[in-house]
Protein backbone atom coordinates (compact mmCIF):
# COMPACT_ATOMS: atom_id res chain seq x y z
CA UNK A 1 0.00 0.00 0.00
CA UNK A 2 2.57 2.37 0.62
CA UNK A 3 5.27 1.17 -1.56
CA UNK A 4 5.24 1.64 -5.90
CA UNK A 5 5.49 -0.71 -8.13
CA UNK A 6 7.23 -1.25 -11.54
CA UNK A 7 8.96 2.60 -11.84
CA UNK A 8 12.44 2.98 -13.56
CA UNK A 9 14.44 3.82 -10.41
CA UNK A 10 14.69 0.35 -8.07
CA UNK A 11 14.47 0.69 -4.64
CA UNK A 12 14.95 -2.02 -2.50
CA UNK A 13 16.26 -3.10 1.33
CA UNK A 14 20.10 -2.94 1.79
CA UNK A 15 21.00 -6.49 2.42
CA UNK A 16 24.35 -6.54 4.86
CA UNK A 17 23.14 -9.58 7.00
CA UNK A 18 24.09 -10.92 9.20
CA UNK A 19 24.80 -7.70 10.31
CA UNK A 20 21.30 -6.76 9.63
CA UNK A 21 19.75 -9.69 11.66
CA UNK A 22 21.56 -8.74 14.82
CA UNK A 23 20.68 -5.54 14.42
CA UNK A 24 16.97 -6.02 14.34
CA UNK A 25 17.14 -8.19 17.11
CA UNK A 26 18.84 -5.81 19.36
CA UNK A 27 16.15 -3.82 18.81
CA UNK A 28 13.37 -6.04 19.50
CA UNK A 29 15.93 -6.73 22.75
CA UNK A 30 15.00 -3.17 23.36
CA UNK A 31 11.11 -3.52 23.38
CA UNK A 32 11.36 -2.16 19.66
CA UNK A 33 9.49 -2.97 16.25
CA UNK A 34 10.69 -3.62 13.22
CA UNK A 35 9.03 -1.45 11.13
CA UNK A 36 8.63 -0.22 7.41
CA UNK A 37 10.03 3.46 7.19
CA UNK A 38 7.69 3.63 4.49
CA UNK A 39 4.93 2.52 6.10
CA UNK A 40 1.80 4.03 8.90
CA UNK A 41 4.48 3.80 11.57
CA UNK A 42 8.80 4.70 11.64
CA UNK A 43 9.24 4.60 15.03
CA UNK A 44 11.05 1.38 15.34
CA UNK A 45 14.39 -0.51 13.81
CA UNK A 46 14.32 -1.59 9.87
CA UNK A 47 16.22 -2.32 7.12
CA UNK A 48 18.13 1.12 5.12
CA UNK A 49 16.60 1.36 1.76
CA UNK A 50 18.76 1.49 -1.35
CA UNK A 51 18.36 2.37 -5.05
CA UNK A 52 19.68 -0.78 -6.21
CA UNK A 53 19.36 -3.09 -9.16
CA UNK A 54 21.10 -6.72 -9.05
CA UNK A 55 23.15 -5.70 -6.68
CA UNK A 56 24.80 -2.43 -7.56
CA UNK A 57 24.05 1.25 -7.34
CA UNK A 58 21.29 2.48 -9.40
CA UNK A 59 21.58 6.54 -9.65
CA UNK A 60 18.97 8.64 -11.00
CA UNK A 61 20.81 9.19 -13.96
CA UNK A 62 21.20 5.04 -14.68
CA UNK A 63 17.29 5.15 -14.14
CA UNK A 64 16.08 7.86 -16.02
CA UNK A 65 18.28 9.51 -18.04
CA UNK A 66 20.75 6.66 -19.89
CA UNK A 67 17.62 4.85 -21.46
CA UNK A 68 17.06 7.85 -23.48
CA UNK A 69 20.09 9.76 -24.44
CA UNK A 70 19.51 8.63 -27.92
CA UNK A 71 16.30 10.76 -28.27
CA UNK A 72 16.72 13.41 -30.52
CA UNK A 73 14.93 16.09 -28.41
CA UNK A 74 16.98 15.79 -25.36
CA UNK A 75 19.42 18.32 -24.74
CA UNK A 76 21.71 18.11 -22.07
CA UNK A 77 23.43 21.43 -21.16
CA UNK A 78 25.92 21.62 -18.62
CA UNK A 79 26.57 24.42 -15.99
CA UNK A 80 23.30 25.72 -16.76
CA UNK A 81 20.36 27.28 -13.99
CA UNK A 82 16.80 25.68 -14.28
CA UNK A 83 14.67 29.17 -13.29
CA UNK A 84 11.35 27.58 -14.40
């Protein structure tokens, strides 16, 4: 419900278990939940969320702008101010 589905930029939970595990469960050792920080309710201990694909780093760029530099009406200007 409070997560999208199917978008170019991947986001996913970082996986570093077992780290991750004990972590949790220290936190449930402290009367904690484990929550969704996406969710109804971020007070708690969860899993950091990462804009990954397979494994490595997805950037917005990777995402969004790579699968169409070959359109001819994208220009890409550098050093430039956006006013509008």
């Amino acid at each position: 419900k409070y997560h999208g589905k199917g978008g170019e930029l991947t986001v996913t939970d970082a996986n570093y278990a077992p780290l991750l595990d004990n972590f949790l469960r220290g936190g449930q050792e402290l009367g904690y939940d484990t929550v969704d920080f996406n969710g109804d309710k971020q007070q708690g201990f969860g899993p950091d969320q990462v804009t990954q694909k397979s494994g490595v780093r997805c950037s917005t760029y990777k995402a969004f702008i790579e699968p169409v530099l070959s359109r001819k009406n994208l220009h890409i200007l550098q050093y430039s101010v956006v006013e509008k």
